[in-house]
Protein backbone atom coordinates (compact mmCIF):
# COMPACT_ATOMS: atom_id res chain seq x y z
CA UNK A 1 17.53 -0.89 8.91
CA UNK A 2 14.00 -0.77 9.37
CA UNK A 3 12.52 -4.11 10.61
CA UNK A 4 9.19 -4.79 8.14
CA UNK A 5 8.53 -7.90 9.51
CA UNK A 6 4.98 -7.17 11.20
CA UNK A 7 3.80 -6.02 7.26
CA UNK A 8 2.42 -8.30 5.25
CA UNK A 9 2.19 -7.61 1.32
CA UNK A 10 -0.29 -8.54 -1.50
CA UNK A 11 1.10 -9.22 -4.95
CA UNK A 12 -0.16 -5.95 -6.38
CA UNK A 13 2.55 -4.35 -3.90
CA UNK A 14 0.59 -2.99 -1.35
CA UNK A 15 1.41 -3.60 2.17
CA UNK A 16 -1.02 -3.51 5.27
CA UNK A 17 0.01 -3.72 9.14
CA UNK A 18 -1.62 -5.06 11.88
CA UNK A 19 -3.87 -1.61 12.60
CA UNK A 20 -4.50 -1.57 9.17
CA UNK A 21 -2.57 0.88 7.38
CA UNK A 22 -2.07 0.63 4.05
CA UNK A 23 0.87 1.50 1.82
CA UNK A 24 2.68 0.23 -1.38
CA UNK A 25 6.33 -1.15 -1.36
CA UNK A 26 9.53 0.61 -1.72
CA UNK A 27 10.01 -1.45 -4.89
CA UNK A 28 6.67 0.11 -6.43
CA UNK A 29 7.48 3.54 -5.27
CA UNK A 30 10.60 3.46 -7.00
CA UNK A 31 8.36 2.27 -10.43
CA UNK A 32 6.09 4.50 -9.96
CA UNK A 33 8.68 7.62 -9.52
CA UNK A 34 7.97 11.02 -8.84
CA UNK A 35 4.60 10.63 -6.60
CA UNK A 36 2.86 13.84 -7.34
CA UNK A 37 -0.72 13.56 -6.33
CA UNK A 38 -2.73 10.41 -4.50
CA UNK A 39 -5.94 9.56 -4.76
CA UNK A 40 -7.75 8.46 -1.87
CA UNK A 41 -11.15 6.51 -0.36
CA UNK A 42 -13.82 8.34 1.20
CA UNK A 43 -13.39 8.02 5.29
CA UNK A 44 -16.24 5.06 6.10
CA UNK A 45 -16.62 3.55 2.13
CA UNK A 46 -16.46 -0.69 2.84
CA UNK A 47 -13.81 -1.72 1.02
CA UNK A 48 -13.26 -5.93 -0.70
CA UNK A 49 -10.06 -7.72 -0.70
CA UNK A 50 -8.54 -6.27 -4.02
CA UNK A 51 -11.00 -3.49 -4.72
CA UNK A 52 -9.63 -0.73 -6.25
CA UNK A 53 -9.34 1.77 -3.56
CA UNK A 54 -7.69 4.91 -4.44
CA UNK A 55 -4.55 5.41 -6.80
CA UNK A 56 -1.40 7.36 -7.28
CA UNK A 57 -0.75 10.14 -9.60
CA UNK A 58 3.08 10.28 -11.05
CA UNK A 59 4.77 12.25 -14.10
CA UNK A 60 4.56 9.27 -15.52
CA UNK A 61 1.11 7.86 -15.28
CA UNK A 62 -1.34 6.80 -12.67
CA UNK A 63 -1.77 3.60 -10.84
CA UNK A 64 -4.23 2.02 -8.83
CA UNK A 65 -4.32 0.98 -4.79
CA UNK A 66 -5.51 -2.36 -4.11
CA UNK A 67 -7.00 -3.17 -0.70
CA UNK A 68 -5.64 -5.66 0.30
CA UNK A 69 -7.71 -7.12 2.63
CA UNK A 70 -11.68 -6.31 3.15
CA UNK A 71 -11.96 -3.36 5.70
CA UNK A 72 -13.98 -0.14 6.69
CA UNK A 73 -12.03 3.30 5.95
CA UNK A 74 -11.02 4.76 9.11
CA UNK A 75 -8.41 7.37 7.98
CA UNK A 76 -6.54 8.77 5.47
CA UNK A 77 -3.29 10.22 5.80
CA UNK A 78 -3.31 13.96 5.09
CA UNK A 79 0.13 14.64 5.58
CA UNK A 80 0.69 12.30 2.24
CA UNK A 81 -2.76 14.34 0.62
CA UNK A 82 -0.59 17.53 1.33
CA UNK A 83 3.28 16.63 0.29
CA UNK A 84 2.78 13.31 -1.95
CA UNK A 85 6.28 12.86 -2.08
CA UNK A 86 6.54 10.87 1.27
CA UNK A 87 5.48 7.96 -0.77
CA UNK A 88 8.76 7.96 -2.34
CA UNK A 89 10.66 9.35 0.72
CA UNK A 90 8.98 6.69 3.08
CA UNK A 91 6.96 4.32 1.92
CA UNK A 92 6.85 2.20 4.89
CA UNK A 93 6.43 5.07 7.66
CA UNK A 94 5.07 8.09 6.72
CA UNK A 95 4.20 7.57 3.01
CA UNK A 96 0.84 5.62 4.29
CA UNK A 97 -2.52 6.43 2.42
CA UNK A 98 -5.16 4.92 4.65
CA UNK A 99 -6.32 2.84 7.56
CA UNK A 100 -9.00 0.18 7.41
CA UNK A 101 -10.89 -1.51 10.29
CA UNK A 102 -9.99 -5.05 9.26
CA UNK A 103 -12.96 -6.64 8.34
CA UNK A 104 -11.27 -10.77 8.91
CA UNK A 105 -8.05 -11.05 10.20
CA UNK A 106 -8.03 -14.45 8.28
CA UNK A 107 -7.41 -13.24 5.36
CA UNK A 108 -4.35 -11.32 6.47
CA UNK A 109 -2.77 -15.06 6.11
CA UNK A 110 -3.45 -14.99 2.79
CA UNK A 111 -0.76 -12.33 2.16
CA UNK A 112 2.50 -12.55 1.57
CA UNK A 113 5.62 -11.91 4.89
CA UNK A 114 8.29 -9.13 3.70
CA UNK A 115 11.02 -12.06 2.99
CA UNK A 116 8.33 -13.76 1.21
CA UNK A 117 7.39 -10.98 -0.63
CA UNK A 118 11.13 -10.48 -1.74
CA UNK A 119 11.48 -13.99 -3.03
CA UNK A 120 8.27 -12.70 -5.02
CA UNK A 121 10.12 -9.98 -6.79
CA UNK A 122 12.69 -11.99 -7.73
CA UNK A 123 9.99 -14.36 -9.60
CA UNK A 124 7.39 -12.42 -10.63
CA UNK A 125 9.38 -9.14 -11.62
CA UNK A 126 11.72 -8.98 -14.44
CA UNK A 127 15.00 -7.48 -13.63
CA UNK A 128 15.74 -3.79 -15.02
């Protein structure tokens, strides 16, 4: 199993690790369904803790990124611009949607461990 203990997650289900890629959760990916087109921030836009940042296109609807924490774009990932699907297919390795230069560190605490973030679905998501 894939260890995803160097992540740390925000409650809007993003994740972000230490060089500052950002993704969402295999729990929101699997909400969200059928990723079919992702919208992302302009390479060098300064970017607040919880600013919208981007968002993701599915048959369903679309959904907003959160950054979450305050950063400089670096990157995007292209490979998820051309085949969106990754997001479902791996939303923890190759289903990324940007990199930020991480503005404070600090407020990396602020977020929430992957066990913690489990014990967070439990509460703050109703079961299906």
């Amino acid at each position: 199993m894939l260890n995803l203990n160097h992540l740390k997650f925000a409650k809007t289900h993003e994740w972000i690790s230490p060089d500052g890629k950002v993704g969402i959760s295999e729990h929101a990916q699997k909400e969200i369904t059928d990723v079919v087109f992702v919208e992302f921030p302009s390479i060098g836009k300064s970017l607040a803790k919880e600013e919208e940042a981007g968002s993701i296109e599915s048959v369903k609807a679309a959904f907003p990124i959160y950054a979450p924490c305050s950063g400089k774009v670096i990157t995007v990932n292209e490979n998820v611009a051309k085949d969106p699907s990754l997001v479902n297919q791996s939303p923890y390795e190759n289903g990324w949607f940007f990199q930020l230069e991480i503005k404070d560190a600090n407020e990396l605490q602020n977020l929430m461990t992957y066990d913690q973030y489990q014990e967070f679905l439990k509460t703050e998501v109703p079961s299906h």
